[in-house]
N, C-alpha and C. Protein backbone atom coordinates (compact mmCIF):
# COMPACT_ATOMS: atom_id res chain seq x y z
N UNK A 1 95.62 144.65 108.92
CA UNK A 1 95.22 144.02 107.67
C UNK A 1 94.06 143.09 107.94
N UNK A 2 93.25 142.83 106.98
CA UNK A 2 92.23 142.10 107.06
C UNK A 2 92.45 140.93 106.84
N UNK A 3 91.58 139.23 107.52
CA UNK A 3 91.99 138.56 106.87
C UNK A 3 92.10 138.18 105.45
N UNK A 4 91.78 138.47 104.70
CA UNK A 4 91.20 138.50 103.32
C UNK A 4 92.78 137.72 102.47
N UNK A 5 92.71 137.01 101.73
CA UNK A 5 93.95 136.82 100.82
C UNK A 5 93.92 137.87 99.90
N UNK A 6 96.21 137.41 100.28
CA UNK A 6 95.94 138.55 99.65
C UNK A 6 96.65 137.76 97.87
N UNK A 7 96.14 138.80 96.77
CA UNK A 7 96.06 138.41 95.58
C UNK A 7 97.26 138.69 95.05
N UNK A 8 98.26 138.06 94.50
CA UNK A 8 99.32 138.52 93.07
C UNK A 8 98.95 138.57 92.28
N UNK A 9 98.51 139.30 91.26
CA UNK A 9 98.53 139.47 89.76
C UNK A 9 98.89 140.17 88.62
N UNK A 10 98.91 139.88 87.44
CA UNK A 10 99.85 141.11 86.46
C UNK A 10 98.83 142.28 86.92
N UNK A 11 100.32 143.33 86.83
CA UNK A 11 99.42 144.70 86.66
C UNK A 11 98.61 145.27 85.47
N UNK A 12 97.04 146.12 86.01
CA UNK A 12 96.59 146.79 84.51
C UNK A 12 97.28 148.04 84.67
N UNK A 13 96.37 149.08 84.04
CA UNK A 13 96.63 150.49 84.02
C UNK A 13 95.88 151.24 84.81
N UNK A 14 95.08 150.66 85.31
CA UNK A 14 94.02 151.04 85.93
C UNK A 14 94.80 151.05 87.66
N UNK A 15 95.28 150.24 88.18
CA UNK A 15 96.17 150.17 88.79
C UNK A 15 97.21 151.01 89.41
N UNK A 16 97.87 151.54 87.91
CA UNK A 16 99.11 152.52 88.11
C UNK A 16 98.54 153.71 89.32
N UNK A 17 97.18 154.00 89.33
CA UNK A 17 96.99 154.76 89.78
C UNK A 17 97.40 154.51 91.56
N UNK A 18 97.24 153.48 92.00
CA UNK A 18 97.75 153.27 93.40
C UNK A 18 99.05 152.82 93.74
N UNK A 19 99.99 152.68 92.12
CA UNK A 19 101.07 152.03 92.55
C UNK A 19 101.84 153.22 92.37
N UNK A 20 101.85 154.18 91.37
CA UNK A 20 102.16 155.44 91.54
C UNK A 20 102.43 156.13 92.51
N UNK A 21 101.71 156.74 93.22
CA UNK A 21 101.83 156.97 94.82
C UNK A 21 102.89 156.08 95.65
N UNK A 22 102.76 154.85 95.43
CA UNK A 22 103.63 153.81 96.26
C UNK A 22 105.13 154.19 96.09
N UNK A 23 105.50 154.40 94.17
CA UNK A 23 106.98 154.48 93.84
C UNK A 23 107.34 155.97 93.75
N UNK A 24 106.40 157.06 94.12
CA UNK A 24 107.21 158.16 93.95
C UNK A 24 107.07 158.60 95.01
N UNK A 25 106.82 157.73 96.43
CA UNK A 25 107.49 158.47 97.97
C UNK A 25 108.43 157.38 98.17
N UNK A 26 108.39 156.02 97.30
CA UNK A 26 109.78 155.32 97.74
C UNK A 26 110.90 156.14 97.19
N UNK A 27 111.03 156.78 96.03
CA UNK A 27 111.77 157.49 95.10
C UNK A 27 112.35 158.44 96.16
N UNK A 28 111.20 159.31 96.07
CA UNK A 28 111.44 160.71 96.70
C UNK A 28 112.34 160.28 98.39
N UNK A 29 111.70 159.57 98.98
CA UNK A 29 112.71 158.81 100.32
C UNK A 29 113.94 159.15 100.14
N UNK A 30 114.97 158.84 99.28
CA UNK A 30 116.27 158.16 98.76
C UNK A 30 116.53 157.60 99.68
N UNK A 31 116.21 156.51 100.27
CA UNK A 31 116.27 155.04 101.07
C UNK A 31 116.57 153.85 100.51
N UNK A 32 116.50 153.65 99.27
CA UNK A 32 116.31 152.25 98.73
C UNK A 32 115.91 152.22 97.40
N UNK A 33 116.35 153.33 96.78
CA UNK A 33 116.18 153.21 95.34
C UNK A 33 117.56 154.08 94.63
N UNK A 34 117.71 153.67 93.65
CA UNK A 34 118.42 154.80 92.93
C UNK A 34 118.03 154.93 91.75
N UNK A 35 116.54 155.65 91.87
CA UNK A 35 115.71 156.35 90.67
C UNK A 35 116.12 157.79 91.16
N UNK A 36 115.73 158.86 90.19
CA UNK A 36 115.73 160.27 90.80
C UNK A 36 114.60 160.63 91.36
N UNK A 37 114.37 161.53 92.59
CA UNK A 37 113.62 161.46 93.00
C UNK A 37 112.81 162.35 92.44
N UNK A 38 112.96 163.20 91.33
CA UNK A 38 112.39 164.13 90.87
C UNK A 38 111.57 163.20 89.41
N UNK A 39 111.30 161.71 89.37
CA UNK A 39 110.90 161.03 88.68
C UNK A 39 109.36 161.37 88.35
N UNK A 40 109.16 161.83 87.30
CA UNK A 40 107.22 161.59 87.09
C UNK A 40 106.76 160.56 86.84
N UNK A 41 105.20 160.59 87.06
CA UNK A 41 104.22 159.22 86.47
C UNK A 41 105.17 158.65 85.34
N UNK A 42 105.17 159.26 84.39
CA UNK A 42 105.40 158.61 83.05
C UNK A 42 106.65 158.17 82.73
N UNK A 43 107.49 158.66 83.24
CA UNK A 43 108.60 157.50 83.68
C UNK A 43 108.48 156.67 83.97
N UNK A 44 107.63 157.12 85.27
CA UNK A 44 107.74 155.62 86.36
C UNK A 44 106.89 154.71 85.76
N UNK A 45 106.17 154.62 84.96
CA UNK A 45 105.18 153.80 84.19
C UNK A 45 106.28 153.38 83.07
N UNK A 46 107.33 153.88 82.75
CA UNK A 46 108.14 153.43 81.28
C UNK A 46 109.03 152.07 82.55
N UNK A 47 109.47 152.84 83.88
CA UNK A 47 110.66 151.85 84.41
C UNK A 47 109.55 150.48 84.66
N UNK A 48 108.84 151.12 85.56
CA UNK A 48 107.96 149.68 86.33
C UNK A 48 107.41 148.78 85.22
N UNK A 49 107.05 149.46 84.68
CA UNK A 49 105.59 148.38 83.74
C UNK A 49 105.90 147.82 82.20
N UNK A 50 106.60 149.10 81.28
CA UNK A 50 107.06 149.08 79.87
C UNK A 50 108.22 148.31 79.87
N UNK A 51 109.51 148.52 80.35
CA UNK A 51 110.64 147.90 80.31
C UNK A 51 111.02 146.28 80.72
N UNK A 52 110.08 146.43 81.59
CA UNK A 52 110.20 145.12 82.62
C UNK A 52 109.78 143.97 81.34
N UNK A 53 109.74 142.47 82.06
CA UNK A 53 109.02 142.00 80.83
C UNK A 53 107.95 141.49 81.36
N UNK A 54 107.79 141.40 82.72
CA UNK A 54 106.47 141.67 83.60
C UNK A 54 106.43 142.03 84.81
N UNK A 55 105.36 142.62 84.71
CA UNK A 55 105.20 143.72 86.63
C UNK A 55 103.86 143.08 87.49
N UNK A 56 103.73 143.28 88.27
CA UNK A 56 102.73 142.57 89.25
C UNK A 56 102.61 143.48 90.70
N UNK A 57 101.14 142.91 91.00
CA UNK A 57 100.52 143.72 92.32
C UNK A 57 99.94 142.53 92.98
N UNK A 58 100.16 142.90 94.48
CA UNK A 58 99.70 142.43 95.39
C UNK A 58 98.40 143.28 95.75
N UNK A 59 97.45 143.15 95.92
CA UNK A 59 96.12 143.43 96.49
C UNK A 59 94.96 142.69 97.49
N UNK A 60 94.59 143.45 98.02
CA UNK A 60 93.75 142.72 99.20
C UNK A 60 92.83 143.55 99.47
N UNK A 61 91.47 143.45 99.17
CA UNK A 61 90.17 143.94 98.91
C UNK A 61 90.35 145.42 97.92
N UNK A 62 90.83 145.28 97.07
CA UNK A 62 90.98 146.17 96.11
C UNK A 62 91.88 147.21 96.12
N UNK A 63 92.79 146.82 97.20
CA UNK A 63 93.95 148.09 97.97
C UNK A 63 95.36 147.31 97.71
N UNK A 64 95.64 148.34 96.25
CA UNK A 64 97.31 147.69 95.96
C UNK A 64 98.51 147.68 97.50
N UNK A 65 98.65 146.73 97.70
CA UNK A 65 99.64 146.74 99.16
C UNK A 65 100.94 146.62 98.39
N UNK A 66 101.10 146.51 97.44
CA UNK A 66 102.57 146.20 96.75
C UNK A 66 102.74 145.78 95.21
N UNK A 67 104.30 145.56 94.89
CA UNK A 67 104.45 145.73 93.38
C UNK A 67 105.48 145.51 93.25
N UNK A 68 105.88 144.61 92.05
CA UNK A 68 107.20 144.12 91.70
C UNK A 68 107.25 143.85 89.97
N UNK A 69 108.33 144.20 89.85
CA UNK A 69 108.69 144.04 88.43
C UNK A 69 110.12 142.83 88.05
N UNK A 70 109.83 142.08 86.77
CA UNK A 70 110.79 140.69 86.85
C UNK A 70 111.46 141.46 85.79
N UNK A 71 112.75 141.07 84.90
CA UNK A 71 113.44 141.49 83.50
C UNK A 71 114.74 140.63 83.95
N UNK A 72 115.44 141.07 82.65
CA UNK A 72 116.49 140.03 82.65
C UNK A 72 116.62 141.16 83.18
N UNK A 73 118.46 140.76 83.92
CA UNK A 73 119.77 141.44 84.23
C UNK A 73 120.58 142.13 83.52
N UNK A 74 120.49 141.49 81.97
CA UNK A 74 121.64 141.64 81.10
C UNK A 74 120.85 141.25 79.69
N UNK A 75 121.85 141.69 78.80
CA UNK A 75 121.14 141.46 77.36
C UNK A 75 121.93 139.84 77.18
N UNK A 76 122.08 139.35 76.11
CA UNK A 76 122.56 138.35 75.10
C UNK A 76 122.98 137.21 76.31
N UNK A 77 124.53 136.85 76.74
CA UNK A 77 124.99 135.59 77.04
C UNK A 77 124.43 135.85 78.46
N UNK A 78 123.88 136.64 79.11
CA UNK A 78 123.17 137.60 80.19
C UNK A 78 121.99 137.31 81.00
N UNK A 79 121.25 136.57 79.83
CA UNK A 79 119.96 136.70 79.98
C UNK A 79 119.41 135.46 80.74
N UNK A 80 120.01 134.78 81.21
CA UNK A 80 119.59 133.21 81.65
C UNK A 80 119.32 133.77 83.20
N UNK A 81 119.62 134.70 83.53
CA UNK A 81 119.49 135.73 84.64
C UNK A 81 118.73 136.71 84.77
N UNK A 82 117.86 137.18 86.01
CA UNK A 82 116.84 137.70 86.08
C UNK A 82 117.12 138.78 87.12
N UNK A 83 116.46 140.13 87.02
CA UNK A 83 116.74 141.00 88.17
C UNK A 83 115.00 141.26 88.53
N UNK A 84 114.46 141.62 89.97
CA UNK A 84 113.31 142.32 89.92
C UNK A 84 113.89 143.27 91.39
N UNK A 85 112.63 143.99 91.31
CA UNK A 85 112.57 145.52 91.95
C UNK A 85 110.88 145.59 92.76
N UNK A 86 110.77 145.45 94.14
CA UNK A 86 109.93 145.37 95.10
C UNK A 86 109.71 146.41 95.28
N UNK A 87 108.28 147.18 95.61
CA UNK A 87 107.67 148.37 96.49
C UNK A 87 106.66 147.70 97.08
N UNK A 88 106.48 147.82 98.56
CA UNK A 88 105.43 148.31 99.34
C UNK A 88 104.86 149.20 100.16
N UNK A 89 103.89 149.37 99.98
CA UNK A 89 103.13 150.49 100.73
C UNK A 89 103.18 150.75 101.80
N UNK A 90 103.31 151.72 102.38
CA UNK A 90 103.50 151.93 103.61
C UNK A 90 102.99 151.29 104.66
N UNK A 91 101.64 151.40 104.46
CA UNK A 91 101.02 150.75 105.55
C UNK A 91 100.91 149.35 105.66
N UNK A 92 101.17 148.65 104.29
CA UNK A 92 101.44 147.23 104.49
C UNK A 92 102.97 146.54 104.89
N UNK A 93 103.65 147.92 105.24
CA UNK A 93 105.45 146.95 105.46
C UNK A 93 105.45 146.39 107.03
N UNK A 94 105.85 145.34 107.12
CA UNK A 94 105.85 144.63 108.14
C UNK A 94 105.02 143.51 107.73
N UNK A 95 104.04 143.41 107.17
CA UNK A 95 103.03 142.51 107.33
C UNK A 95 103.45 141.24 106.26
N UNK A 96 104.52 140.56 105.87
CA UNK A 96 104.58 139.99 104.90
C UNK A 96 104.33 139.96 103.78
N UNK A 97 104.18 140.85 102.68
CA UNK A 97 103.85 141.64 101.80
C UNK A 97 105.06 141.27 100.33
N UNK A 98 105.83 141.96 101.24
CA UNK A 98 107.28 141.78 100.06
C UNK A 98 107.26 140.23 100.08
N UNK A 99 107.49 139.61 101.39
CA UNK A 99 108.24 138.15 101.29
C UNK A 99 107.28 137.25 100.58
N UNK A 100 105.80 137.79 100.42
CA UNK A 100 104.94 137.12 99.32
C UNK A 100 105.34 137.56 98.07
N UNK A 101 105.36 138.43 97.62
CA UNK A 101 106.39 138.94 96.63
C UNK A 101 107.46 138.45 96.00
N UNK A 102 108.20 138.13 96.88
CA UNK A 102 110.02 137.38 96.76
C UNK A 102 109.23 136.13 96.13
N UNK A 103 108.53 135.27 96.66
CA UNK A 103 108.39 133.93 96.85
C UNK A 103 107.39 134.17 95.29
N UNK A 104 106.60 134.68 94.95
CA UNK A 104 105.79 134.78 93.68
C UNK A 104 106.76 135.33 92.66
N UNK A 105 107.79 135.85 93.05
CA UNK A 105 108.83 136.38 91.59
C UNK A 105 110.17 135.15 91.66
N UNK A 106 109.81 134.33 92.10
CA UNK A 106 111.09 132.93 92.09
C UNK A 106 110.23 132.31 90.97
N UNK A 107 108.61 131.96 91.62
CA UNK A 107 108.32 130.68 90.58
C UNK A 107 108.01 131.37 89.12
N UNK A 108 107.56 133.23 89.22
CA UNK A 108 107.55 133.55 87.69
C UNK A 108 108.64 133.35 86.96
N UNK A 109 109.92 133.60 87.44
CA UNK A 109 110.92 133.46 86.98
C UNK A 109 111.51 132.20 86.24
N UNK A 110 111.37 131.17 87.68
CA UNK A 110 110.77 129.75 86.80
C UNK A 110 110.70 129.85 85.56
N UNK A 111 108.74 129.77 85.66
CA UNK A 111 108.36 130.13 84.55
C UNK A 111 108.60 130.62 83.09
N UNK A 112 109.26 131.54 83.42
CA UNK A 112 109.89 132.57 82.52
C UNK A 112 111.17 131.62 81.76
N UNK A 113 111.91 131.03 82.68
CA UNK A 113 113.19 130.11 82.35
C UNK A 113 114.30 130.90 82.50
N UNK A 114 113.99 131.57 83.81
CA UNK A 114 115.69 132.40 84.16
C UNK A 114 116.08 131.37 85.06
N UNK A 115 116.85 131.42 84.91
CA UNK A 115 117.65 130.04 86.11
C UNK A 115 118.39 130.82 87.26
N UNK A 116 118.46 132.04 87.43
CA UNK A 116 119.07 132.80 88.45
C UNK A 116 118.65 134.18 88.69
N UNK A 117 118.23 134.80 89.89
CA UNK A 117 118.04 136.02 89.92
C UNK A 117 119.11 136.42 90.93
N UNK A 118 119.27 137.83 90.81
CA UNK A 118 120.60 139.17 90.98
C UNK A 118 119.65 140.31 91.21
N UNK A 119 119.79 140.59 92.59
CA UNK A 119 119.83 142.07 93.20
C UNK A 119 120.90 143.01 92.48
N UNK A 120 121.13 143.73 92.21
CA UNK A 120 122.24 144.76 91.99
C UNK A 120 122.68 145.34 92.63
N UNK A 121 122.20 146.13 93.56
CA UNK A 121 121.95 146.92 94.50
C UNK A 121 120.98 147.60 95.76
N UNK A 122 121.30 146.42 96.70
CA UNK A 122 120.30 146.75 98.04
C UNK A 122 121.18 147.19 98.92
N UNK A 123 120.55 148.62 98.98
CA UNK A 123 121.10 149.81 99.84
C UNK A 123 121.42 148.63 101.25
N UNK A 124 122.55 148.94 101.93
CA UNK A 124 123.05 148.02 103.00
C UNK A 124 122.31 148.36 104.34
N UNK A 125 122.02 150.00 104.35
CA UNK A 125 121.11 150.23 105.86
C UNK A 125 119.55 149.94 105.85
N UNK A 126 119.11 149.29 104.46
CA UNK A 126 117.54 148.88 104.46
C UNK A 126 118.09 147.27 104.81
N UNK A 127 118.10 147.12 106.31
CA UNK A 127 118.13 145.95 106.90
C UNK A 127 117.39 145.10 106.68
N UNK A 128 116.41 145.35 106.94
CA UNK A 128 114.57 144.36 106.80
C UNK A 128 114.66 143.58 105.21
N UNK A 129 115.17 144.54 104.56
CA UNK A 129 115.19 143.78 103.21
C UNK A 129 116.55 143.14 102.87
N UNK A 130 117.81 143.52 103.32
CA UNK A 130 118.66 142.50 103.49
C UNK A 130 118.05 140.61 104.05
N UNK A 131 117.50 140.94 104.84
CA UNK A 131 117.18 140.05 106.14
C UNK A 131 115.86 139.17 104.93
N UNK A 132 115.28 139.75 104.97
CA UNK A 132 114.44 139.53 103.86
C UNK A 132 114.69 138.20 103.03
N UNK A 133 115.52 139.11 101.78
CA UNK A 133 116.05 138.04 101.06
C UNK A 133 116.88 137.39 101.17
N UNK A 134 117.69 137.50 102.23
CA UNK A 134 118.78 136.06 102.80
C UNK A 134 117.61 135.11 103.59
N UNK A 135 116.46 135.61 103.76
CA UNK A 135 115.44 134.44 104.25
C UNK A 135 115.11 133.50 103.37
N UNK A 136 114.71 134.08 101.68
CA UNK A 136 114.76 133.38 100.45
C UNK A 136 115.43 133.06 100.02
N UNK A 137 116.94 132.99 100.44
CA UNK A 137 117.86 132.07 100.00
C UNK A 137 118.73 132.91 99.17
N UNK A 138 119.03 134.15 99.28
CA UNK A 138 119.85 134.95 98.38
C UNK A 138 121.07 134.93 99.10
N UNK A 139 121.93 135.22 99.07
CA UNK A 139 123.53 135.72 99.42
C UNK A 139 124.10 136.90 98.97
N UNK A 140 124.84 137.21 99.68
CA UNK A 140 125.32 138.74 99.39
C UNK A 140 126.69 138.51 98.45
N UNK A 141 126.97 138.61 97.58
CA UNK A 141 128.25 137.99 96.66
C UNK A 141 128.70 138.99 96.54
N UNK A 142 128.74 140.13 96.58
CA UNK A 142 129.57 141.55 96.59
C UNK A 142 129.09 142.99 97.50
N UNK A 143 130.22 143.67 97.89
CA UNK A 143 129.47 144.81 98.21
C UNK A 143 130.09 146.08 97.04
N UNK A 144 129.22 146.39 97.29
CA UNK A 144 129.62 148.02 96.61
C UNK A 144 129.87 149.15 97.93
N UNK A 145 130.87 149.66 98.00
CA UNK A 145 131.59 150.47 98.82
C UNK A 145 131.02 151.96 98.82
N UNK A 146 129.96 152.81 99.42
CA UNK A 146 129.61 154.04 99.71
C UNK A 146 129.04 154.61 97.68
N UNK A 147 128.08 153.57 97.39
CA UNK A 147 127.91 153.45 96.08
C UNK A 147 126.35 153.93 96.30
N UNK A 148 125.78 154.73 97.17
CA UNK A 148 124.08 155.26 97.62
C UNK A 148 124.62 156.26 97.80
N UNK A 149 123.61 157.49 98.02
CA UNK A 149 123.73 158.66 98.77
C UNK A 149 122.34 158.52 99.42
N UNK A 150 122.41 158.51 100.59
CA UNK A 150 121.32 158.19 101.23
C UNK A 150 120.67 159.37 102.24
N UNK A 151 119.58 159.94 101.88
CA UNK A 151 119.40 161.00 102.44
C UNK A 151 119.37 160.80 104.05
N UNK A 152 119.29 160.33 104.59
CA UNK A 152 119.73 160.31 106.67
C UNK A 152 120.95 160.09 106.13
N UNK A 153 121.53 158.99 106.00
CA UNK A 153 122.93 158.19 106.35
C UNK A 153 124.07 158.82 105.73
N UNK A 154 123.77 159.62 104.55
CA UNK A 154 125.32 159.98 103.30
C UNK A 154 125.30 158.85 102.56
N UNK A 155 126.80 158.81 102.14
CA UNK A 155 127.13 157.28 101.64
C UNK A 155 127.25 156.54 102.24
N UNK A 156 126.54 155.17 101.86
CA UNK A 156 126.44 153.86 101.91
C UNK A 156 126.82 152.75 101.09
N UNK A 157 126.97 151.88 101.89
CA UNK A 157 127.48 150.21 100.67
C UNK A 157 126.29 149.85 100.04
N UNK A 158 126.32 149.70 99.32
CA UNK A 158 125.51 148.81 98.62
C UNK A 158 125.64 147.16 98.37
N UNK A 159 125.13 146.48 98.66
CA UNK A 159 124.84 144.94 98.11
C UNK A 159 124.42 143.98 97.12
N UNK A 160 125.66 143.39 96.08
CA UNK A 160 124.55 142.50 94.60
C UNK A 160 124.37 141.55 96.03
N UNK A 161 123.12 140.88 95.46
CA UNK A 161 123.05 139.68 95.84
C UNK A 161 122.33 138.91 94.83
N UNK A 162 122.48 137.28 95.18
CA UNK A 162 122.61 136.40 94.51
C UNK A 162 121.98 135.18 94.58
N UNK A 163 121.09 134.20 93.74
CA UNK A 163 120.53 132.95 94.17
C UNK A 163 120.02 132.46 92.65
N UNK A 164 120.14 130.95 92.61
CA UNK A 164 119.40 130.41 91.32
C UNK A 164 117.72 130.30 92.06
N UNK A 165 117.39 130.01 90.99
CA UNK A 165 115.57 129.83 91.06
C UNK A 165 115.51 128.39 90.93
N UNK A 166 116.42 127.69 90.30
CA UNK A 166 115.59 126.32 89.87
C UNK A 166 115.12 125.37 90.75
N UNK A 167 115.25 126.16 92.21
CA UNK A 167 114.58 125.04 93.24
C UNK A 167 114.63 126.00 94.77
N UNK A 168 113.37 125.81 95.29
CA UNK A 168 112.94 126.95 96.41
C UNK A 168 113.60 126.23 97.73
C-alpha cells in the first residue's frame, strides 16, 4: 500500500463499480457471508447501498480498498441498535482496512444516535475478524451452533456479538 491516506466516504454509484467485484467473490467464497452466492449486481446494490441507511468506502488513490454498510438491527422498540456489514478487498486484507472501518462505523453510528451495535452473525472460523472486533470492544454474547455452511469447513458456529457506541 502506498503511503497515501486512506479516505472514508459515503458511497456514489460510480463506485459500485469496484465494490461490486469486492462483494460478489466475498459472496461467491461462502466464508463469511450468508448472501447467496449466486447474488447479481442488482441485488447486491438493493442489500449494500438501498436498504442500509448508509454505506461507505474506503479509498486510497482512487482504488476502493473496502466498504461497509450501517442500518438498524430491528424495526420499532429495536431500533436504538445498529447492525453493519464489512468487505475488503483482497489485496488490502491485512493492512488495517476493516479496523479503519470498525472505528469510522462506531462514530457514524454515534452520529446517527444508535447507542449499540450487534453483529448477528460472524462465521466463527473467520478468526481475523473475530479478533478484530473484540479489539473494538465487541463481545461475543451468543453462539449460534453449526448455523453457516461453509464451503472448506461444513457447518460452523456462528457468533452475535455485541457493544454500545456511546463511548470508544
Amino acid at each position: 500500500m502506498s503511503g497515501a491516506e486512506l479516505t472514508i466516504r459515503p458511497i456514489t454509484e460510480a463506485d459500485f463499480e469496484q465494490v461490486w467485484p469486492i462483494i460478489r467473490d466475498v459472496v461467491q467464497a461462502q466464508e463469511t457471508y450468508a448472501f447467496d452466492p449466486k447474488m447479481d449486481r442488482d441485488t447486491a446494490w438493493q442489500i449494500w447501498v438501498e436498504l442500509p441507511r448508509a454505506t461507505f468506502v474506503a479509498e486510497r488513490d482512487g482504488q476502493i480498498l473496502g466498504t461497509y454498510y450501517i442500518k438498524a438491527n430491528a424495526a420499532g422498540p429495536g431500533d436504538h441498535v445498529c447492525n453493519c456489514g464489512y468487505m475488503t478487498a483482497p489485496a488490502a486484507r491485512g493492512q488495517g482496512v476493516a479496523g479503519q472501518l470498525c472505528a469510522h462505523s462506531l462514530q457514524i453510528a454515534r452520529e446517527l444516535g444508535f447507542s449499540a451495535m450487534q453483529f448477528n452473525s460472524v462465521v466463527a472460523t473467520n478468526e481475523a475478524a473475530v479478533t478484530l472486533w473484540q479489539k473494538h470492544g465487541f463481545a461475543i454474547v451468543g453462539t449460534l451452533p453449526k448455523a453457516y455452511r461453509h464451503a472448506r469447513h461444513g457447518l460452523v458456529d456462528c457468533y452475535v456479538m455485541f457493544r454500545s457506541v456511546e463511548s470508544e
